[in-house]
C-alpha atoms as a PDB file:
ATOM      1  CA  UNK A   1       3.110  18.128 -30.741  1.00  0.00           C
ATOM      2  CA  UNK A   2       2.130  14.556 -29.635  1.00  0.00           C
ATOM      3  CA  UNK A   3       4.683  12.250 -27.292  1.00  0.00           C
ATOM      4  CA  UNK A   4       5.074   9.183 -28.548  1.00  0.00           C
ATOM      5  CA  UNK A   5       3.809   6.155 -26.688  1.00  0.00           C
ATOM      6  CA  UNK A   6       6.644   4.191 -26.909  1.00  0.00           C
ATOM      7  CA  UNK A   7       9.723   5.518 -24.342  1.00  0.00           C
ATOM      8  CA  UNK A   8      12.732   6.136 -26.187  1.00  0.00           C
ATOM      9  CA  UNK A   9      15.363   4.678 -23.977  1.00  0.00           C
ATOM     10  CA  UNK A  10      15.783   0.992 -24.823  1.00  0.00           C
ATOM     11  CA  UNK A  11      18.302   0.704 -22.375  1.00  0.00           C
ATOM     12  CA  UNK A  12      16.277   1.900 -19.298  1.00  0.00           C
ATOM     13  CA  UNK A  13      13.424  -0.807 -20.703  1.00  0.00           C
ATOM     14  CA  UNK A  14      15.253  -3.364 -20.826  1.00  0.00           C
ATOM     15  CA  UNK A  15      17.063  -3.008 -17.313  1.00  0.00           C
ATOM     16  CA  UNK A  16      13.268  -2.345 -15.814  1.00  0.00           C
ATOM     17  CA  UNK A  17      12.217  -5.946 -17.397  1.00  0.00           C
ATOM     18  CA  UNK A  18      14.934  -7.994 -16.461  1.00  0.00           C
ATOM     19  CA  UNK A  19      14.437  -6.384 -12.642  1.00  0.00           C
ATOM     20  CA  UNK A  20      10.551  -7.308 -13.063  1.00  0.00           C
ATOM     21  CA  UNK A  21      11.587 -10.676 -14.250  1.00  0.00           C
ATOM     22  CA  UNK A  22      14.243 -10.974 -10.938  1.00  0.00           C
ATOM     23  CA  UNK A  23      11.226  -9.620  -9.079  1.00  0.00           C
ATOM     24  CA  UNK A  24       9.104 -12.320 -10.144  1.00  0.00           C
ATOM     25  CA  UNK A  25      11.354 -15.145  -9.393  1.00  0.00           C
ATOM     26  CA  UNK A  26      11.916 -14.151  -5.987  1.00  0.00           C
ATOM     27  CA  UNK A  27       8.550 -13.642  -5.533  1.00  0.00           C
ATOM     28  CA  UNK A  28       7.298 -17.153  -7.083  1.00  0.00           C
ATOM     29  CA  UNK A  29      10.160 -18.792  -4.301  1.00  0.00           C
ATOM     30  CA  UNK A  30       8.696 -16.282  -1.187  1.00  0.00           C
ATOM     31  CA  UNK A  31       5.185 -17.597  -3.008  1.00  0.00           C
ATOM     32  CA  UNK A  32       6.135 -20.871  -2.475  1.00  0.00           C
ATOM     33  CA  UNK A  33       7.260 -20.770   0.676  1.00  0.00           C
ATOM     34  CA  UNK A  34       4.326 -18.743   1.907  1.00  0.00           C
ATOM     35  CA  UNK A  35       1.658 -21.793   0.594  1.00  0.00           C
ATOM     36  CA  UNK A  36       4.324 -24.464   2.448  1.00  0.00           C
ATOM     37  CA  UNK A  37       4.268 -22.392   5.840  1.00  0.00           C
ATOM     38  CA  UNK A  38       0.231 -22.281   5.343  1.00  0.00           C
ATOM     39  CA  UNK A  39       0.143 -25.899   4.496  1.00  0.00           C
ATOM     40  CA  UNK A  40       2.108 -26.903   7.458  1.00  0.00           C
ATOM     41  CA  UNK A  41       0.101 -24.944   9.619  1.00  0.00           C
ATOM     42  CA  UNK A  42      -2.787 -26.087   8.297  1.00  0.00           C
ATOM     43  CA  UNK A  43      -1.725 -29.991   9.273  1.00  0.00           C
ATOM     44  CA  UNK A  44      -0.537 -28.943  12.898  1.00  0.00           C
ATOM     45  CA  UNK A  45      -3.844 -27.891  13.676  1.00  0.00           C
ATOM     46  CA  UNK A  46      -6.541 -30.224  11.772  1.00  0.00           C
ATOM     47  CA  UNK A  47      -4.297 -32.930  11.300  1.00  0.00           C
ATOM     48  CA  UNK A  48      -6.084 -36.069   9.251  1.00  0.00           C
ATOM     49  CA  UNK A  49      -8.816 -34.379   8.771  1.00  0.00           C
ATOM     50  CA  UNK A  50      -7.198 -31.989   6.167  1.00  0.00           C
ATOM     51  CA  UNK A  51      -8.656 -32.913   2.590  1.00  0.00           C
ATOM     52  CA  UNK A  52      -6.992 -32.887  -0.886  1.00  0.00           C
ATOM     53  CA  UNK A  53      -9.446 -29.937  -1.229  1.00  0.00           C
ATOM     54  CA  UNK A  54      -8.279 -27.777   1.160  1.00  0.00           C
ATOM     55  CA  UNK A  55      -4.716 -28.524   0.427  1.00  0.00           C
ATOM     56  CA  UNK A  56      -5.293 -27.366  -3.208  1.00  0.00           C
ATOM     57  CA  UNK A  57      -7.612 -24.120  -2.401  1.00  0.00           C
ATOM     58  CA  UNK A  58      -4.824 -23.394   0.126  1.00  0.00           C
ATOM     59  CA  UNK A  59      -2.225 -23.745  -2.354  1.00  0.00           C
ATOM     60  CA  UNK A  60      -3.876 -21.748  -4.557  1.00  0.00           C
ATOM     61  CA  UNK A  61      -5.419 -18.988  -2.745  1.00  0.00           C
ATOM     62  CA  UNK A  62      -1.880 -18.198  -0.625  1.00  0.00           C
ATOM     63  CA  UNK A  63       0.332 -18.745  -3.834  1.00  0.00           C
ATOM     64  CA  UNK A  64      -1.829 -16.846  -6.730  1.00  0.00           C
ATOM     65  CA  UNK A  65      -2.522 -13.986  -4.257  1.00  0.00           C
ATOM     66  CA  UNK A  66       1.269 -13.305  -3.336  1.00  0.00           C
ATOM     67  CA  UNK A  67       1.979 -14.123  -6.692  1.00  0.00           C
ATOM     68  CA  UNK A  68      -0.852 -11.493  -7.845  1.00  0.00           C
ATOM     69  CA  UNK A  69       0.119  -8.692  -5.515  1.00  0.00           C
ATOM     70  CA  UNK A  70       3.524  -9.416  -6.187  1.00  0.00           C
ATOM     71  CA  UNK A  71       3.096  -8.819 -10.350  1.00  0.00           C
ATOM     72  CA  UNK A  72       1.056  -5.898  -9.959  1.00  0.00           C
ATOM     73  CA  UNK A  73       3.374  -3.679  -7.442  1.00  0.00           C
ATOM     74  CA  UNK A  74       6.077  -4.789 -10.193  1.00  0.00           C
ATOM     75  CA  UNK A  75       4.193  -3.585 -13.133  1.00  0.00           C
ATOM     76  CA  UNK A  76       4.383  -0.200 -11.163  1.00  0.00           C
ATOM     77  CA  UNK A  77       8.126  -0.054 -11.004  1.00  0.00           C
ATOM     78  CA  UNK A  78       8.337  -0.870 -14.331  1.00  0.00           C
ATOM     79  CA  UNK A  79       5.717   1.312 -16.048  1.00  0.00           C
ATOM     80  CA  UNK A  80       7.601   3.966 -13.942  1.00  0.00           C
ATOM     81  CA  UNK A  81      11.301   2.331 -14.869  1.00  0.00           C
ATOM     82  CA  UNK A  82      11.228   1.793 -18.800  1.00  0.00           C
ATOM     83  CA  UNK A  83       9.644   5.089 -19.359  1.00  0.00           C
ATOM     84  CA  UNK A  84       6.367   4.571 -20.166  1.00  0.00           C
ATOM     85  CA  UNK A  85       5.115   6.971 -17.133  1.00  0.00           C
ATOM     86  CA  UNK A  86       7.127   9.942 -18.631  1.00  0.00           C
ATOM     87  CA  UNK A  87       4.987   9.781 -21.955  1.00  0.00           C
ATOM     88  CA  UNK A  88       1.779   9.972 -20.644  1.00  0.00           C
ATOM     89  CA  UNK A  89      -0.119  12.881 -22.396  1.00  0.00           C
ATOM     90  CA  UNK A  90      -2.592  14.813 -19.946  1.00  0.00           C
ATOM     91  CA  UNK A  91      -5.453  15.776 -21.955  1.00  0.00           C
ATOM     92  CA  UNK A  92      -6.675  18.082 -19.514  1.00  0.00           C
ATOM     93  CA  UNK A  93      -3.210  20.236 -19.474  1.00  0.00           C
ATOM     94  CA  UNK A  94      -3.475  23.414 -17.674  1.00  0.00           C
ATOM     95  CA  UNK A  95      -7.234  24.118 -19.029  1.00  0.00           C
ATOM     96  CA  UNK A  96      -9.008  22.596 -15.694  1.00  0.00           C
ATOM     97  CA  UNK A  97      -7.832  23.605 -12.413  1.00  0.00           C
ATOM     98  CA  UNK A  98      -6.928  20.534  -9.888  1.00  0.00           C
ATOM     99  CA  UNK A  99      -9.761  20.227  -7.654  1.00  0.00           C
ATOM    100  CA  UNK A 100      -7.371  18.340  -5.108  1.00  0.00           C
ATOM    101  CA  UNK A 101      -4.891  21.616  -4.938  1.00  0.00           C
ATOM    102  CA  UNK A 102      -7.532  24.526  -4.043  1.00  0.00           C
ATOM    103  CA  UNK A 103      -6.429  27.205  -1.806  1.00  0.00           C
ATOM    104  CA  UNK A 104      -8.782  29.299   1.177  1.00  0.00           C
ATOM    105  CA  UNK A 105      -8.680  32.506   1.345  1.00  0.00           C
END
């Protein structure tokens, strides 16, 4: 008997989405306010001598790596919210023993 890969609950999906989607929003603004605090910093301390190309690799590296972390923790909670985690098949069943869960003697 095979699960299928789809969850069942359409419900639970679509509430796990539209948190991801909150999730993301509120991310993009902490995002953006992450690259302005870096920016800032940036022109206390080198003042003039901050270039266009260090205010875009700055901008870029702060924002796409919250943004980045940010998506993939998300994509977590939803997997795990919509369902998707419950159908997982484990082709290994109770055939192999768990080599993480031995026991001494």
């Amino acid at each position: 008997m095979s699960k299928s890969p789809h969850p069942k609950n359409g419900t639970a999906s679509q509430r796990a989405w539209a948190r991801y989607r909150r999730l993301m929003i509120g991310m993009s603004i902490i995002s953006a306010v992450a690259v302005i605090a870096a920016l800032s910093w940036l022109s206390w301390e080198m003042g003039d001598s901050l270039t266009i190309h260090m205010i875009i690799a700055t901008a870029a590296g702060v924002g796409l790596s919250v943004l980045l972390g940010a998506a993939l923790m998300g994509l977590v909670f939803l997997s795990s919210g919509s369902g998707h985690d419950d159908s997982v098949i484990d082709p290994l069943g109770d055939d192999h023993p768990n080599p993480h869960n031995h026991k001494e003697n």
